[in-house]
Protein backbone atom coordinates (compact mmCIF):
# COMPACT_ATOMS: atom_id res chain seq x y z
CA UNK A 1 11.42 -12.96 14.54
CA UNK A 2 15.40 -13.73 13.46
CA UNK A 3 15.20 -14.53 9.87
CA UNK A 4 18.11 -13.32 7.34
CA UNK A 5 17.07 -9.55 5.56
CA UNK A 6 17.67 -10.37 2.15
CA UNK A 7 13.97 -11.15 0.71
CA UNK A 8 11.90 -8.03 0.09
CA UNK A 9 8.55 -7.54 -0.88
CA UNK A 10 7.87 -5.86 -3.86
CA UNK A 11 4.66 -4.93 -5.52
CA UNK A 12 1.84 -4.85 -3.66
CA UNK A 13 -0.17 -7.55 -2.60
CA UNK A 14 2.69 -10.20 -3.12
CA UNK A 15 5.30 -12.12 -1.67
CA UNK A 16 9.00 -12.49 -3.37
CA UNK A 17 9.70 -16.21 -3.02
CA UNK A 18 14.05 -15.63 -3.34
CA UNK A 19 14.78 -18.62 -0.87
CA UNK A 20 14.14 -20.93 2.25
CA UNK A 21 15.09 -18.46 4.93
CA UNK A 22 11.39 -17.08 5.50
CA UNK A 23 8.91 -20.08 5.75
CA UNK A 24 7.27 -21.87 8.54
CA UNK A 25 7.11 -25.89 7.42
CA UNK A 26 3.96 -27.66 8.10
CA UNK A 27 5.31 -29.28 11.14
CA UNK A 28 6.25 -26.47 12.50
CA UNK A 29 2.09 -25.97 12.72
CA UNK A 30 1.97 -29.40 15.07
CA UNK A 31 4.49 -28.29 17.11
CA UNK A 32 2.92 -24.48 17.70
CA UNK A 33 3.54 -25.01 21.23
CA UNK A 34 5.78 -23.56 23.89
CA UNK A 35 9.65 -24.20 22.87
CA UNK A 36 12.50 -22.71 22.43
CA UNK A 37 14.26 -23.11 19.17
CA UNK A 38 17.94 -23.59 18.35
CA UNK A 39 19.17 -20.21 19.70
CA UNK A 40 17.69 -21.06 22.48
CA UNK A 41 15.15 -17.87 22.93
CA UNK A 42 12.09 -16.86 21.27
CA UNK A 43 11.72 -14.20 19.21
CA UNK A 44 8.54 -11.80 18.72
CA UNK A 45 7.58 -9.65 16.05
CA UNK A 46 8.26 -6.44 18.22
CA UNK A 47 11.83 -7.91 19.16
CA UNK A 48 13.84 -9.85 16.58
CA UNK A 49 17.69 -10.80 17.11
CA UNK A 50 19.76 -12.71 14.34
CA UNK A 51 20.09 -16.85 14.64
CA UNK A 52 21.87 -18.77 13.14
CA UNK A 53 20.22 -21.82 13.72
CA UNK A 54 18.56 -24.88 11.30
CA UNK A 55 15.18 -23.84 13.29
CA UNK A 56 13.65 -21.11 15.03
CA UNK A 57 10.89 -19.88 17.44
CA UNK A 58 8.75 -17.09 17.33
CA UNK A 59 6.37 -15.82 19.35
CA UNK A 60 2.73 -14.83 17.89
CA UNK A 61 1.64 -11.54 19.31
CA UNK A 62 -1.61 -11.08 16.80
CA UNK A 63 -4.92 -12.69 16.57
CA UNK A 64 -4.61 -12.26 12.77
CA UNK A 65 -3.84 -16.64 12.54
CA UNK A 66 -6.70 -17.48 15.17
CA UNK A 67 -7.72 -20.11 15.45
CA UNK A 68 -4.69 -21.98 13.59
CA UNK A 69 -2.23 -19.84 15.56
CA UNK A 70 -3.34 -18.02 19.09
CA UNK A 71 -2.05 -15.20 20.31
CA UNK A 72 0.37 -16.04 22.98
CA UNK A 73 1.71 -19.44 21.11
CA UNK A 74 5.03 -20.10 19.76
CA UNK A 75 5.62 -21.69 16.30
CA UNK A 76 9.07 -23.02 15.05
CA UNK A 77 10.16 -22.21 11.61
CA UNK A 78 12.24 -24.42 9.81
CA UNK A 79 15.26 -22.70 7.86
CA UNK A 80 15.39 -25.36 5.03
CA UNK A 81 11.56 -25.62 4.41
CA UNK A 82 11.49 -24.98 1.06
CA UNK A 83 15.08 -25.90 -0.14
CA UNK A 84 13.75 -29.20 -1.81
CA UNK A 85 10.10 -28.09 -2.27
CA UNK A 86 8.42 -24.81 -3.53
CA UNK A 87 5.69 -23.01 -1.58
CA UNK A 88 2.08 -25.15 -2.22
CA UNK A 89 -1.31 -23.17 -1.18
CA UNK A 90 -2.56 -23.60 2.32
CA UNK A 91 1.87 -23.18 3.33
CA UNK A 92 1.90 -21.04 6.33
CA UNK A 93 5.01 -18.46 5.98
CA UNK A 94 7.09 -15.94 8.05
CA UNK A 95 8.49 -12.57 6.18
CA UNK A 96 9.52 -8.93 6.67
CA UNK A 97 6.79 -6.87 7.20
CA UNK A 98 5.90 -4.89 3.46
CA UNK A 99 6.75 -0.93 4.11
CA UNK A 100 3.44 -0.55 3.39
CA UNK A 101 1.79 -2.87 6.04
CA UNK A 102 -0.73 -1.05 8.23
CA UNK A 103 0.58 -2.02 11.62
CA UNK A 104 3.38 0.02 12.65
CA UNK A 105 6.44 -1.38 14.42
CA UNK A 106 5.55 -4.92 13.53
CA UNK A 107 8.82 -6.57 11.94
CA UNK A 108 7.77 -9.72 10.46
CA UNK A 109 4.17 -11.48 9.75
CA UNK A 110 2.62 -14.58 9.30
CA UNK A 111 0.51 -16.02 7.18
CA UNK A 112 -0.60 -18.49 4.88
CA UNK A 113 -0.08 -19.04 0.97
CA UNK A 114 -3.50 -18.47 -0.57
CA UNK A 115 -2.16 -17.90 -4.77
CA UNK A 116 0.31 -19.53 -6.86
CA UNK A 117 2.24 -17.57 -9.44
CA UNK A 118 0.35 -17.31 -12.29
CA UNK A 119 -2.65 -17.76 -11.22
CA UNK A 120 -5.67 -15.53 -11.21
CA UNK A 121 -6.96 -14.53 -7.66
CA UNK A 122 -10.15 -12.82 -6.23
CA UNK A 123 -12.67 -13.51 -3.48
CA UNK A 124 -16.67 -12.31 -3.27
CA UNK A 125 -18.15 -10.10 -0.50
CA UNK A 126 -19.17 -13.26 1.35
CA UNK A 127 -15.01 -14.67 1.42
CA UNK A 128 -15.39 -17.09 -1.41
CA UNK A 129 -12.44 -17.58 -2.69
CA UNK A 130 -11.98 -17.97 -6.36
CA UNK A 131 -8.29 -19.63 -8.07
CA UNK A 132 -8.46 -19.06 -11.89
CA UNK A 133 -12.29 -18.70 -11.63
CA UNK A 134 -12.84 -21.84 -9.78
CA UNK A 135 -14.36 -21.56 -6.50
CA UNK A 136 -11.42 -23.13 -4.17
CA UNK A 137 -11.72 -24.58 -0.84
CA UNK A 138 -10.34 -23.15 2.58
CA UNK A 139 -10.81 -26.27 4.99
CA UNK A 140 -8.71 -24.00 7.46
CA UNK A 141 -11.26 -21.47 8.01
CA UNK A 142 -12.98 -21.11 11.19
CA UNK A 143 -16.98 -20.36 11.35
CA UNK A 144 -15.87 -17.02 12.32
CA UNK A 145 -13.98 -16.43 9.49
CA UNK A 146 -16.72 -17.37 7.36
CA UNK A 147 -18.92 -15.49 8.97
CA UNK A 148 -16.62 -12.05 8.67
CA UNK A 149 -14.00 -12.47 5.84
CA UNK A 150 -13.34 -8.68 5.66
CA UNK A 151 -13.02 -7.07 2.33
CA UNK A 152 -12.90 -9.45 -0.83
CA UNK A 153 -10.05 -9.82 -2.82
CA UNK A 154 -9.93 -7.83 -6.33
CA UNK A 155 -9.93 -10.12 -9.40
CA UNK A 156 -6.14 -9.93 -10.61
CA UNK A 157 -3.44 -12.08 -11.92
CA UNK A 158 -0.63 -12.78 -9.68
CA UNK A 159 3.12 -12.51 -11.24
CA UNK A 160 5.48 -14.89 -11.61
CA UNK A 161 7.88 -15.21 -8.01
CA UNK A 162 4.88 -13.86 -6.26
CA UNK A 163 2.35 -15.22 -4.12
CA UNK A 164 -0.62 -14.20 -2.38
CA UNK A 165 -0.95 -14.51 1.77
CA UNK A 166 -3.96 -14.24 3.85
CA UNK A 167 -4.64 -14.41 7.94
CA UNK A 168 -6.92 -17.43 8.32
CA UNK A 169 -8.78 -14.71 10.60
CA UNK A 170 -9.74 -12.69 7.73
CA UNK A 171 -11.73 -9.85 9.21
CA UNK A 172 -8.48 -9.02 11.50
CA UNK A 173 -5.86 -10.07 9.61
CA UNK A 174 -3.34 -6.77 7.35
CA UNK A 175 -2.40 -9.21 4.30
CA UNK A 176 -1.63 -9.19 0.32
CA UNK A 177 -5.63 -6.99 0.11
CA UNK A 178 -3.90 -4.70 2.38
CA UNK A 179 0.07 -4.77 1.32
C-alpha cells in the first residue's frame, strides 16, 4: 500500500493518530470491490509504490478482515478521511506495519479501531469485549469470530493519541494484543 511514511507506531499495542494519510473511510468499505484508484494501479502489502493521489487502492492479501474484507478484494482509502473528523470505534484503518508485527515482509495492515484514547480496554477468554468496564458491542463480528476470538485482550488503559486495532477475524488476525 502507497501511503506517506511519516506516522509511526510507538508503544505497543497502539496506533499514533498524527494525520489523515493512513485511514480507510467508511465508504471505502462499500466500495471493497475491484478498482483501481487514482494512480491508476493497486497496491499490495508485499508491493507498495508512492501516490500522490486524493484516493487509493490496495489490495488485501490476508484473511485477518474476513468476512468484512476477503482475501483477494481491493479497498480504496481515502487520503482526507479524517481531516474534518477524528477516528470513531468500529473505523477501519490502513498503517505501517509496527517493527514488532509478527508477519515478516508485510508493509502495511488493516484493521479496525476497537479503543479510544483514554479509555480502558480488555476482552475475556470467550472475545467479550469490555470499553471502560462496560461490555461493548461488535455487530461486525462473524459467528466464526465469536466462536474463536484468539487470546483476550489484557485490562489496560490506552494513552492519549493512541488507539487500539483489531482483525474482525480475531483468531487470525497479528493486531494491538500482538504489536
Amino acid at each position: 500500500m502507497s501511503i506517506r511514511r511519516d506516522r509511526r507506531l510507538s508503544d505497543n499495542y497502539f496506533l499514533d493518530v498524527l494525520g489523515p494519510t493512513r485511514r480507510l473511510s467508511w465508504m471505502a468499505l462499500a466500495l471493497a470491490t475491484v478498482v483501481a484508484s487514482a494512480c491508476g494501479t493497486s497496491r499490495s502489502a508485499a508491493n507498495a509504490e508512492k501516490c500522490t493521489g486524493p484516493v487509493q487502492s490496495f489490495y488485501v492479501s490476508s484473511a485477518a478482515m474476513a468476512p468484512t474484507i476477503k482475501i483477494g478484494q481491493h479497498v480504496i482509502v481515502d487520503h482526507g478521511a479524517y481531516r474534518t473528523a477524528s477516528p470513531q470505534r468500529g473505523d477501519i484503518v490502513v498503517f505501517t506495519s509496527p517493527p514488532l508485527a509478527v508477519v515478516p515482509g508485510v508493509e502495511y495492515i488493516i484493521k479496525r479501531i476497537i479503543g479510544l484514547p483514554g479509555e480502558g480496554i480488555s476482552s475475556s477468554q470467550t472475545g467479550q469485549l469490555s470499553i471502560n468496564g462496560q461490555p461493548t458491542s461488535q455487530p461486525w463480528l462473524s459467528q466464526a469470530a465469536r466462536q474463536d476470538p484468539g487470546p483476550p485482550i489484557v485490562s489496560q488503559t490506552i494513552p492519549a493519541g493512541k488507539y487500539y486495532v483489531l482483525g474482525d477475524n480475531r483468531g487470525d488476525s497479528q493486531d494491538s494484543r500482538y504489536f
